[in-house]
Every structure is written in C-alpha cells, then in structure tokens.
Protein backbone atom coordinates (compact mmCIF):
# COMPACT_ATOMS: atom_id res chain seq x y z
CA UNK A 1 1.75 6.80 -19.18
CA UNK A 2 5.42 7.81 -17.38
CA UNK A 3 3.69 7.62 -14.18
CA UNK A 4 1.42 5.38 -12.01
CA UNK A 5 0.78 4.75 -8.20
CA UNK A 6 2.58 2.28 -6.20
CA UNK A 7 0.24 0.73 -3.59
CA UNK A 8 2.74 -0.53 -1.52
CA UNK A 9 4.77 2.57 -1.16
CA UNK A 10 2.11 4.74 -1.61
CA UNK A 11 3.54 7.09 -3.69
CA UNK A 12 3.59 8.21 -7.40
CA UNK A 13 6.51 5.98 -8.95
CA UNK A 14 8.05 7.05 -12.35
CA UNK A 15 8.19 4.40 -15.18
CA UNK A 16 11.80 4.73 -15.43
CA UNK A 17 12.31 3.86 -11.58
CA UNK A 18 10.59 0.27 -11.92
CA UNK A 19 12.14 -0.57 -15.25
CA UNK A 20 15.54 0.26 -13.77
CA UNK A 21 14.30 -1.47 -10.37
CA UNK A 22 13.31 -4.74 -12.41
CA UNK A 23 10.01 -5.42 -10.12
CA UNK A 24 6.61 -5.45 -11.99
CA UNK A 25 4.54 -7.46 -9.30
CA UNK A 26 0.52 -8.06 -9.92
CA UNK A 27 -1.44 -5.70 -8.18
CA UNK A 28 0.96 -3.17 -7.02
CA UNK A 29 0.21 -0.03 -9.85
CA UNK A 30 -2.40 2.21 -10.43
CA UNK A 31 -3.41 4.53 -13.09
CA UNK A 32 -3.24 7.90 -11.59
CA UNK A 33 -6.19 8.59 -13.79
CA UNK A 34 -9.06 6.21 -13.38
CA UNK A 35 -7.34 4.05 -9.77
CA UNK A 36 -7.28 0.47 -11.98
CA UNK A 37 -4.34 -1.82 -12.30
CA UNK A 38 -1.17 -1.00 -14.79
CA UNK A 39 1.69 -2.82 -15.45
CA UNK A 40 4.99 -1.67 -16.94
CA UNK A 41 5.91 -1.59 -20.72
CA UNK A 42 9.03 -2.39 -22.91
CA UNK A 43 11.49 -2.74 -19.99
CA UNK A 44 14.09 -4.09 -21.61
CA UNK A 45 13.17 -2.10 -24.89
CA UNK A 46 15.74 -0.01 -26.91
CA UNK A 47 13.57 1.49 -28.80
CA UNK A 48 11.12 2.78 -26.69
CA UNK A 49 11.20 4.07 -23.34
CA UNK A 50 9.47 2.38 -20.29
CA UNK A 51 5.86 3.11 -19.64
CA UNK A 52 2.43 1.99 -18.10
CA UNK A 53 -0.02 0.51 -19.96
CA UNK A 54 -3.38 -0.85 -18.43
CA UNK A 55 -4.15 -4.22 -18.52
CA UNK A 56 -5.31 -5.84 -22.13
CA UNK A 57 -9.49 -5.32 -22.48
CA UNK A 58 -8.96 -2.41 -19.58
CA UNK A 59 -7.70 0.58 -21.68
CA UNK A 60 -8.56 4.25 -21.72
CA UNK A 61 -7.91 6.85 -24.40
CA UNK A 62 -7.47 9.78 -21.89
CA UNK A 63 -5.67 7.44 -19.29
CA UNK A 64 -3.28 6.64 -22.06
CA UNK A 65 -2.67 10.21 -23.56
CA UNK A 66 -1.43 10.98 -19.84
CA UNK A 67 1.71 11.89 -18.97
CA UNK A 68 2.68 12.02 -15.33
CA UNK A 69 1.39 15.41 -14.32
CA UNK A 70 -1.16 14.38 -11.21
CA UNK A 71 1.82 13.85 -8.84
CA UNK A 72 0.85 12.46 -5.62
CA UNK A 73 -2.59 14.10 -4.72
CA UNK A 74 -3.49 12.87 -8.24
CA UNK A 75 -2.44 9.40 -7.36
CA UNK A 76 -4.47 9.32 -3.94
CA UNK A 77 -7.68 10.59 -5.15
CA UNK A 78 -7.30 7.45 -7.64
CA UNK A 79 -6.80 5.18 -5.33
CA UNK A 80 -9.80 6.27 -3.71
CA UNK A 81 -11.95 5.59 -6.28
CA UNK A 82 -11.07 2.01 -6.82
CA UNK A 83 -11.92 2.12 -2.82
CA UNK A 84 -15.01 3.38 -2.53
CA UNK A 85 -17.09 0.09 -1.48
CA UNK A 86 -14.75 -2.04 -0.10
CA UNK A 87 -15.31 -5.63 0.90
CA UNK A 88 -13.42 -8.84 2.24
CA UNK A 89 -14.59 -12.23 3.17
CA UNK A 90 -13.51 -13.26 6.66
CA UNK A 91 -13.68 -16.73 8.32
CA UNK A 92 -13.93 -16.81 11.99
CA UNK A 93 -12.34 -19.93 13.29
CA UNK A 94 -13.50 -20.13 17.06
CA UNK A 95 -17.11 -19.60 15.85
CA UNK A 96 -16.46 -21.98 12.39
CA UNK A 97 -18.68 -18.97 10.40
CA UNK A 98 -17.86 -16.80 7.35
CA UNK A 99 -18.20 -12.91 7.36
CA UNK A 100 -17.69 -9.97 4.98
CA UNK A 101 -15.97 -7.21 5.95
CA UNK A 102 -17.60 -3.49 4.21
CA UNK A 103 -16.20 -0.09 4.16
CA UNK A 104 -17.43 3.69 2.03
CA UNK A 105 -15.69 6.16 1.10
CA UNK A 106 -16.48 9.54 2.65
CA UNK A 107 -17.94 10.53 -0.50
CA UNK A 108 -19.71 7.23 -0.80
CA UNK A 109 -21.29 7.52 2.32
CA UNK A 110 -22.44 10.98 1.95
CA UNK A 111 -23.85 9.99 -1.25
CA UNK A 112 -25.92 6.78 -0.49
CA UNK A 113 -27.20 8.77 3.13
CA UNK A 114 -28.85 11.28 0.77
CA UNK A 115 -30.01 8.58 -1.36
CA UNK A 116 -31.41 6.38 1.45
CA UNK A 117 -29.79 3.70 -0.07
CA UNK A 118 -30.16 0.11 1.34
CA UNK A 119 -27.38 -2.38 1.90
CA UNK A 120 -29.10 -6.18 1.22
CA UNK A 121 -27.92 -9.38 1.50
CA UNK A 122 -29.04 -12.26 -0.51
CA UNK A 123 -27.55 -15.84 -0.54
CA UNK A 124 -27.62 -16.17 -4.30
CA UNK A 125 -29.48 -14.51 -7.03
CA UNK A 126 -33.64 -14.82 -7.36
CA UNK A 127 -33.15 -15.70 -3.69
CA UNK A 128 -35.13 -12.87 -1.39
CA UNK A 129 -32.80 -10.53 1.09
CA UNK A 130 -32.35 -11.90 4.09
CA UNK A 131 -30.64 -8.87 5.63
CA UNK A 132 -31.47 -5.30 5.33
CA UNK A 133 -29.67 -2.34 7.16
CA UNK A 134 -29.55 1.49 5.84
CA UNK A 135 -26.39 3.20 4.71
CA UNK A 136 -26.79 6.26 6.85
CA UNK A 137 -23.47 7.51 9.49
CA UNK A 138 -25.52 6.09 12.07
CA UNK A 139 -24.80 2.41 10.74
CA UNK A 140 -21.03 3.51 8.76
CA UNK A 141 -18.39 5.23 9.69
CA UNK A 142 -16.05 6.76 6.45
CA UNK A 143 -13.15 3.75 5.56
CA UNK A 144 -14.66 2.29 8.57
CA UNK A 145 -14.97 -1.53 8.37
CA UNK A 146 -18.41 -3.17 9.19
CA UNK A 147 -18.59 -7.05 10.01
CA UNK A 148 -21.86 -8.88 8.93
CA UNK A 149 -22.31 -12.54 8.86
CA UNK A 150 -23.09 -14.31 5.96
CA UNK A 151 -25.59 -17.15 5.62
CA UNK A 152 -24.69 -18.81 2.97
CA UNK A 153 -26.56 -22.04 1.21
CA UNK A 154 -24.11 -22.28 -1.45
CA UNK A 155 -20.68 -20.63 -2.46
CA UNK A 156 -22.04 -17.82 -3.65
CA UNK A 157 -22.81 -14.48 -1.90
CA UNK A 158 -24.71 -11.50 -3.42
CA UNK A 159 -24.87 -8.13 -2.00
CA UNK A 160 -26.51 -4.57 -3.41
CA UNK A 161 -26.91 -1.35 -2.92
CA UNK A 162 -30.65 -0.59 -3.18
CA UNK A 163 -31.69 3.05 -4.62
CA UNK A 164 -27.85 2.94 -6.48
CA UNK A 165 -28.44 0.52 -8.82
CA UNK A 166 -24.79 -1.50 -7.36
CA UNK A 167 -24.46 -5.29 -7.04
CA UNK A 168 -21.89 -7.49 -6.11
CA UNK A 169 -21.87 -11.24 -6.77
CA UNK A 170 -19.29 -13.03 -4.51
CA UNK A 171 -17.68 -16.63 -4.38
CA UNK A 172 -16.58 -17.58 -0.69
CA UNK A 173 -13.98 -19.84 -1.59
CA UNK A 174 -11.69 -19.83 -4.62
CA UNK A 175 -12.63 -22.93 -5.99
CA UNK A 176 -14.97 -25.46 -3.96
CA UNK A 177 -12.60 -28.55 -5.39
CA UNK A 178 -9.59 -27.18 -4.22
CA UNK A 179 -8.39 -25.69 -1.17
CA UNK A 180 -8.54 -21.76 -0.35
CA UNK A 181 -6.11 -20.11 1.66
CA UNK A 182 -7.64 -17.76 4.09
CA UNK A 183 -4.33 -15.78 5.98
CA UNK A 184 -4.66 -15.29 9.81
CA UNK A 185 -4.50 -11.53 10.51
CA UNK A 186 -2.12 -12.02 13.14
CA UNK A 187 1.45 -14.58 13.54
CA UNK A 188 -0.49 -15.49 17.50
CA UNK A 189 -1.80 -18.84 16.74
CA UNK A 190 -4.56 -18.25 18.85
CA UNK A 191 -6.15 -15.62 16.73
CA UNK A 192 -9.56 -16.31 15.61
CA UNK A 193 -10.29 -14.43 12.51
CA UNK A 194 -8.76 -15.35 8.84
CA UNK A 195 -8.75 -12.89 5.74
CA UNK A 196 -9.63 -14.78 2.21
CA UNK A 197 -6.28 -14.36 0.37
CA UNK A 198 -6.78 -12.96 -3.12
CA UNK A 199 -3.71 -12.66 -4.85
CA UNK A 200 -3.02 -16.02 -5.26
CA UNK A 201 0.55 -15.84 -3.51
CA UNK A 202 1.43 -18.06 -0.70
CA UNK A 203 4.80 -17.07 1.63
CA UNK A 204 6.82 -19.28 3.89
CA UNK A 205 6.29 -18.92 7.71
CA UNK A 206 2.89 -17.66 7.54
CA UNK A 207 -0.28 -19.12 8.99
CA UNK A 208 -3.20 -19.83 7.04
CA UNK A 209 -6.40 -21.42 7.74
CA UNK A 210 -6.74 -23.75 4.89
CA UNK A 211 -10.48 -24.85 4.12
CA UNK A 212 -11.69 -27.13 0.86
CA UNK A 213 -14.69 -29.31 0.05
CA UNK A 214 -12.83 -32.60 -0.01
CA UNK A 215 -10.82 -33.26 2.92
CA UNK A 216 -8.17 -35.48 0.84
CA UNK A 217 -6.44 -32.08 -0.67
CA UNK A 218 -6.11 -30.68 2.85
CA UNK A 219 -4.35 -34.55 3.98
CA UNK A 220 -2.12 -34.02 0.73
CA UNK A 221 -0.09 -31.12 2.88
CA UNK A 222 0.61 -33.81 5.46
CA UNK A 223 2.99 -35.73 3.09
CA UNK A 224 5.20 -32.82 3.14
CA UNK A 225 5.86 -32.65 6.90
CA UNK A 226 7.74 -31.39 8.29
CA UNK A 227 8.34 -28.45 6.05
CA UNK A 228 4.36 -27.89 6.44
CA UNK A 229 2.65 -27.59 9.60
CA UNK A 230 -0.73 -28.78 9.83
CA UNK A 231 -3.09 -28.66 12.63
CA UNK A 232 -6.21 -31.19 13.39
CA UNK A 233 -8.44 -31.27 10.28
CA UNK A 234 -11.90 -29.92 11.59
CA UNK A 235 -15.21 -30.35 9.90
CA UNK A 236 -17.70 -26.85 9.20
CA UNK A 237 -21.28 -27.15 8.34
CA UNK A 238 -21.47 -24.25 5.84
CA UNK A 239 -22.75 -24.23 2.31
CA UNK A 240 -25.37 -26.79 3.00
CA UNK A 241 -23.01 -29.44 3.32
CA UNK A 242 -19.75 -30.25 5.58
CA UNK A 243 -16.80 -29.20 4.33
CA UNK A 244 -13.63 -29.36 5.98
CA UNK A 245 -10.84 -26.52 7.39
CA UNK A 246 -7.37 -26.67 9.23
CA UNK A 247 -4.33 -24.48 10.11
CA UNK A 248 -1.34 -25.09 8.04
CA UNK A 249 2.30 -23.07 7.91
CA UNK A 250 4.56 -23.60 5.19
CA UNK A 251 8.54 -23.49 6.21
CA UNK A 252 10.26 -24.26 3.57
CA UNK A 253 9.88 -24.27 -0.39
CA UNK A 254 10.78 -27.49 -1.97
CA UNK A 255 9.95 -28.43 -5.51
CA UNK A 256 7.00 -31.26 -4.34
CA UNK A 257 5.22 -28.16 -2.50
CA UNK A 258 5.75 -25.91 -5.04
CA UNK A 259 4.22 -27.96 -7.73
CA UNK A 260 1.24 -29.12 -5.38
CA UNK A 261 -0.08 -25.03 -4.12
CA UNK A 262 0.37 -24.59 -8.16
CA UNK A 263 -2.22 -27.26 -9.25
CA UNK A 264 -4.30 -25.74 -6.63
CA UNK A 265 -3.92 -22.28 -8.76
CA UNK A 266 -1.15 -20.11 -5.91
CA UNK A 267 2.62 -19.45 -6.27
CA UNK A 268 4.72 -20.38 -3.12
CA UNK A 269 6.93 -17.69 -2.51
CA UNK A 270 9.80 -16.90 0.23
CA UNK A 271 8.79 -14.39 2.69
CA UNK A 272 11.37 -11.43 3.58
CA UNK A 273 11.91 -9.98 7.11
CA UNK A 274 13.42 -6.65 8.13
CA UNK A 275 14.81 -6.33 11.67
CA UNK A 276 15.55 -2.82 12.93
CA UNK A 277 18.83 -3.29 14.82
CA UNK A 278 19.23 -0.15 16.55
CA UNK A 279 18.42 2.49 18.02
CA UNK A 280 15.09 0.70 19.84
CA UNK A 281 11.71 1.44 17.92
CA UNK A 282 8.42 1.73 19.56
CA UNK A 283 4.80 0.84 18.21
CA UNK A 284 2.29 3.04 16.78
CA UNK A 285 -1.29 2.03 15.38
CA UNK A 286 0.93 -1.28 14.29
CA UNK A 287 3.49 0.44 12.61
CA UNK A 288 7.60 0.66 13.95
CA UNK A 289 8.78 4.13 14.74
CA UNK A 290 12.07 6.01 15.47
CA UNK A 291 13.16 9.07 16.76
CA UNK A 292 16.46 9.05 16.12
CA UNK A 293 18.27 10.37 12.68
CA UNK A 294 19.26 7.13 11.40
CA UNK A 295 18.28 3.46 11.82
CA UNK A 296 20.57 0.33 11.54
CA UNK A 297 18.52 -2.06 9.65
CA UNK A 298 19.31 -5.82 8.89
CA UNK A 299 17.30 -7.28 6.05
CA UNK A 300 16.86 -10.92 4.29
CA UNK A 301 16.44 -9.22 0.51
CA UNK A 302 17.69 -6.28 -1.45
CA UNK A 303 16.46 -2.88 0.08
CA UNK A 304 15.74 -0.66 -3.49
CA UNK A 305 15.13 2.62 -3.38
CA UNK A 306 11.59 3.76 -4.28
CA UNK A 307 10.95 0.04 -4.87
CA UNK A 308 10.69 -1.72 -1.66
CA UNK A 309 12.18 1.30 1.14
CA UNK A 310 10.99 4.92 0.22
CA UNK A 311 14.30 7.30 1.04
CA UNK A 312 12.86 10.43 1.10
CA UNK A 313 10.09 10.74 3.73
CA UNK A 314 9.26 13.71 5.12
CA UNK A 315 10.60 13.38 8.53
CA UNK A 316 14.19 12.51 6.96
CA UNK A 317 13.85 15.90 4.81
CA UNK A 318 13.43 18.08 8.31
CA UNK A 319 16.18 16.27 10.02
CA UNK A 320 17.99 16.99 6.99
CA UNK A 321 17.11 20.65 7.36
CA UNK A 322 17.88 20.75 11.11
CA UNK A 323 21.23 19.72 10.28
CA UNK A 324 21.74 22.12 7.87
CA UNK A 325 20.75 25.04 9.93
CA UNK A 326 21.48 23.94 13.41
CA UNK A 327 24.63 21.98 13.15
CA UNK A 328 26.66 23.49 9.88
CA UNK A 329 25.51 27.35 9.71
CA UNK A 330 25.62 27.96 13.46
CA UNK A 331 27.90 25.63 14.67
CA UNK A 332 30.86 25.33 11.91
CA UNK A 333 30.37 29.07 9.93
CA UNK A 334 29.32 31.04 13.08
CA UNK A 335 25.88 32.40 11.68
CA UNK A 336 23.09 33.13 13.71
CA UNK A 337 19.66 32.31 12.59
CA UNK A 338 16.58 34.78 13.29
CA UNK A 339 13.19 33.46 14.01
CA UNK A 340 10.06 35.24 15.55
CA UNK A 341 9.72 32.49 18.22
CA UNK A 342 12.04 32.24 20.61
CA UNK A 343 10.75 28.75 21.31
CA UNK A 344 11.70 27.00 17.88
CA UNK A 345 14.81 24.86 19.34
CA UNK A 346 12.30 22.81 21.06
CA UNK A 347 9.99 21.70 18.08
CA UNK A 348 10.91 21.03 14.19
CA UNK A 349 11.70 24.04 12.40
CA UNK A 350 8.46 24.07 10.58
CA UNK A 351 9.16 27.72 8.91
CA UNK A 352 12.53 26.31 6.76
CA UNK A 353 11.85 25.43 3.02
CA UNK A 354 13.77 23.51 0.51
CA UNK A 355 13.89 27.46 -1.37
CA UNK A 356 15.39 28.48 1.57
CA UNK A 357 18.51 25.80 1.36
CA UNK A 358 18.57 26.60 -1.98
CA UNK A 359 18.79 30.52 -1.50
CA UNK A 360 21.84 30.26 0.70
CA UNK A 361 23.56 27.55 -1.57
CA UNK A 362 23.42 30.53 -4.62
CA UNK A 363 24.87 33.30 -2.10
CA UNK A 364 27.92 30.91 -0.89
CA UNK A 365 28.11 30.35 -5.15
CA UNK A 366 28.28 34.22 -5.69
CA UNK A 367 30.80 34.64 -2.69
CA UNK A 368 33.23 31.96 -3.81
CA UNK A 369 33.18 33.75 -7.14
CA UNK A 370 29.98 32.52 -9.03
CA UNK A 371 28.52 35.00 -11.75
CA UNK A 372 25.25 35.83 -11.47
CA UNK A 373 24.38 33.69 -14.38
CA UNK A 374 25.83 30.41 -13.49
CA UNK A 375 23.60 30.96 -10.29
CA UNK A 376 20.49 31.75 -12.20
CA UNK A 377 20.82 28.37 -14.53
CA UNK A 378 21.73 26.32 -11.22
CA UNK A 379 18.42 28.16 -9.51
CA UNK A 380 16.37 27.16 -12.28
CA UNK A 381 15.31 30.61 -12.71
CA UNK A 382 14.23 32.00 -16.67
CA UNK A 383 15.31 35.53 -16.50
CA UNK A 384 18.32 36.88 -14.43
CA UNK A 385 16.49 39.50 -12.59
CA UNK A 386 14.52 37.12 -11.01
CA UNK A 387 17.94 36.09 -9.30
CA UNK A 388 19.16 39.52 -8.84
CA UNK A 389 18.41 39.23 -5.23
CA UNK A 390 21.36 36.37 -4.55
CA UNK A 391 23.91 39.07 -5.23
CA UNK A 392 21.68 41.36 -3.16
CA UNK A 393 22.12 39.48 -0.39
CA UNK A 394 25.84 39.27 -0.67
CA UNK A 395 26.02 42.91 0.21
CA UNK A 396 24.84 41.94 3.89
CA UNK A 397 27.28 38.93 4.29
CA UNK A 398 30.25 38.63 6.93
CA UNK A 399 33.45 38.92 4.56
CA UNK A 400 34.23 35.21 4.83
C-alpha cells in the first residue's frame, strides 16, 4: 500500500515521505484499511518503490491490493476501529492499588446498550466475576475513560463483554521477574497516578514508577547514581504477595544503563524538547497555542516535515489566504474585494477557497500574455472550454 496513517501526526502519510524521511518507528502506522500496524517496505530499494506492508502473520489480500485512495477520513475511521474498547492499566501510588482504565467507541457503545451487554471482571480464568456493571450511557460516556479497580490475586486480569461474546486476558506487569516501567502522567513529582508503559521505550528525564517482584533489580538502578534518580523503595501487598515499587528518573544514557533496561526487555532512548521562543503561547485542553502568523521555535532534534512537525495545518492555509487577499491584492495591486458581509475583516475569511487563488493566478497568466492553453494544463483542467472562463474574466480587468 502507498499510503498508511501516522498516529503521531494524525494524518495520512505517503510511503514515499517516510522512506525519504528515514523514520520507521514501532507503532506509529496504520493500515488505512483494517486500523492495524504497518511498517514501511524496500526503503533503500532500487528496484522497487517504497510501500507498506503489514506486519508478518497480519496480512490482508484487500488491505494489500490498496492503493492510497481513503485519504484522511479513510485513515480516521481506521483508527477508530482499532479503538473501539480501549483499555490501560494504571497504578495509583498514594493509594499503592492497580486500576484499568476503559473507553467505547460511539458505535461501540450504541451497540452493546442495545445488546444489554455486561462488562465483568474476573481475577483469572475459571475464577467467578467479582464485578459486574452494564454498558448502557448511563455508566459510559463515548471515548470517555472509566476507572475501575482491580483485585487482583495473581498477575493476571480478565475482563469480558457479556452478551458480545469479547474477552480480554491481561498481565499487570510485563514480566513479574523483572521490573515494569509504569510512566507518571505528569513531570509534578507529586502526581499520584502511573500509566503501564507498553512500548518498551524508556526516555531520559522522565519519571517512572518502577515496580518488580524482587526488590534486588529495583537496588540495581542505584549503582548508576547519579545519572538515575531513585526514590525510597516501598513495599505493595498486591498479587497475593509483597512486591516492591519506587520512583526512578533516568538523566543520562551511558552504556552500563543501556545494557541493564535491555536485559530487562526496554530500549533507553534520549528524549527531545521543543521550546516555543516567541511570540508567547497560551494553553488549551494541554495543548500550546498561537495566534500569531509565525512561531520562533528552538528544538533539541531535526524538525522533518510531515515526519515529526506537520507544515500545512489548516490555520496556516487561512493565514496564507488572508495574506493573499488582504495584504497583496488590496494593498500592493489596488483591488477591492466584494463580500456580502460587511463584517468579514473581523473573522477569517471563511468564503475564500484554494480554487479561488488558483482562478486569479490563471487570469494574471492570461494578462501577462499566457494562451489559453498553457492556462488550462497549469489548471489541471481536460478540455479547454472548461477554462474558457479565465479569459472571460480578463474582459472585466483594470488594464494593468
């Protein structure tokens, strides 16, 4: 396939653009067909072109045979469906107890409410439910999380979805004989509540709460002060047994750390930071935002287009138009720009289109001496008459 979905810039990404990027991280692309991981093919290939393919085992004849067409609505509705039941394990540190963290899909929801589907908790399998609560919109909310706390015997954690014929077998921590990295949601120290990390990928300056069975592999991380940070080694009843948990932030890479996370099964990796410089940015629902046309940015790696920093949003694309219209028609060539509100100075000039740029790019062709067919090939156009209205329009334009 020439195209698959980039979860981290949410948006469809091109084959070509990642080869010529060089990033193919685990986890990041989506077949914009059936939502499950791809990764990309023959890179460095010169005799065939760069493409997705799914992961070996994981293939699909129709997935395969497709060719990029989807485009972005395409590419959300498959992410969606690798989201419909959603689940992470939490550990709460203040209250030393696990939880799991669940979520439906609109269309999930909808469907186990007319079901009367049951959510059920067991601690293992053969072992009776000892939790029961409906899926109805009373209980869920659409993409919604819902916190439930886990009583767990052993490492293991089974949950179904009665009257859908859905169950989900869960292991709290990674592996019981080595420590798991759970990453607290916030940089605060104080914060309470840890996220199990999945991908296996530990960065630099981050806090995790590190918890393992044997409390020797969590005293191995002290030998490496002081590029890791430990805090006071606590003991947790869970599982039946004690096992043991502490905060730990990793500074610096050296080759002893690096080797020691990777017998434990996780890659150490640097983390990156991007500092907006100016003009000031303000805080929305957790994300940075700025009014202003341009923003100085200073950043510790590579910014890559449509690999890392997306360079066509939306917002860029009317400020791009604004200028246009605003600042280079009316302000350098003198033209005057008709609108039925008289109000549209004071909000974004929502009735401009790209075919609108486009249309008086041809006329200023046809003016400066263009023929009618060099500005039908550049207009993309199949028959000429279908651009016989750019020389129209030159009929009605001011002599220079």
């Amino acid at each position: 396939m020439l195209q698959a979905f980039d979860t981290i810039m949410q948006c469809a990404i091109s084959a070509q653009e990642v080869s010529r990027n060089n990033i193919d991280e685990p986890f990041r692309y989506e077949c914009l067909c059936c939502g499950e991981e791809v990764h990309i093919a023959a890179a460095g290939s010169q005799k065939k072109s760069p493409h997705f393919r799914h992961l070996r085992g994981n293939s699909d004849k129709d997935c395969e045979l497709y060719l990029g067409s989807m485009g972005i609505e395409g590419a959300i509705i498959a992410a969606r469906k690798r989201s419909h039941n959603h689940s992470e394990i939490f550990f709460d540190i203040s209250q030393k107890a696990f939880f799991i963290s669940i979520s439906f899909s609109e269309e999930k929801l909808n469907e186990y409410d007319c079901k009367s589907c049951v959510l059920e908790f067991q601690a293992g399998y053969g072992i009776p439910a000892y939790e029961s609560v409906k899926i109805t919109r009373t209980n869920f909310t659409p993409d919604n999380p819902v916190l439930f706390p886990l009583r767990l015997t052993s490492n293991d954690c089974v949950i179904s979805v009665v009257g859908a014929g859905i169950r989900a077998h869960y292991k709290i921590l990674k592996q019981m004989e080595f420590p798991t990295f759970f990453k607290i949601q916030t940089s605060d120290k104080s914060s309470n509540r840890a996220k199990r990390h999945t991908d296996g990928i530990i960065y630099t300056n981050t806090h995790y709460y590190v918890l393992a069975q044997q409390k020797s592999y969590i005293e191995k991380l002290l030998h490496y002060a002081p590029e890791v940070s430990l805090g006071d080694i606590e003991e947790i009843e869970s599982f039946g047994q004690t096992i043991f948990g502490a905060m730990a932030v990793i500074s610096s890479i050296t080759i002893d750390i690096r080797d020691t996370l990777r017998f434990f099964g996780y890659s150490l990796v640097k983390s990156e930071q991007v500092t907006a410089l100016w003009p000031p940015v303000f805080s929305v629902d957790n994300a940075l935002c700025c009014n202003a046309r341009q923003l100085f940015l200073c950043s510790s790696f590579e910014l890559c287009a449509k690999s890392n920093i997306s360079c066509e949003p939306y917002v860029n694309l009317v400020c791009c138009l604004r200028i246009f219209y605003a600042d280079i028609l009316v302000n350098q060539m003198g033209y005057s720009i008709v609108s039925e509100s008289a109000e549209w100075r004071k909000r974004e000039i929502e009735f401009i289109h790209l075919a609108d740029t486009r249309h008086v790019a041809m006329i200023n062709l046809i003016l400066q001496g263009g023929t009618p067919t060099l500005a039908m090939l550049l207009a993309g156009h199949a028959d000429i008459t279908i651009s016989s209205h750019y020389s129209n329009s030159t009929m009605t334009c001011p002599a220079h």
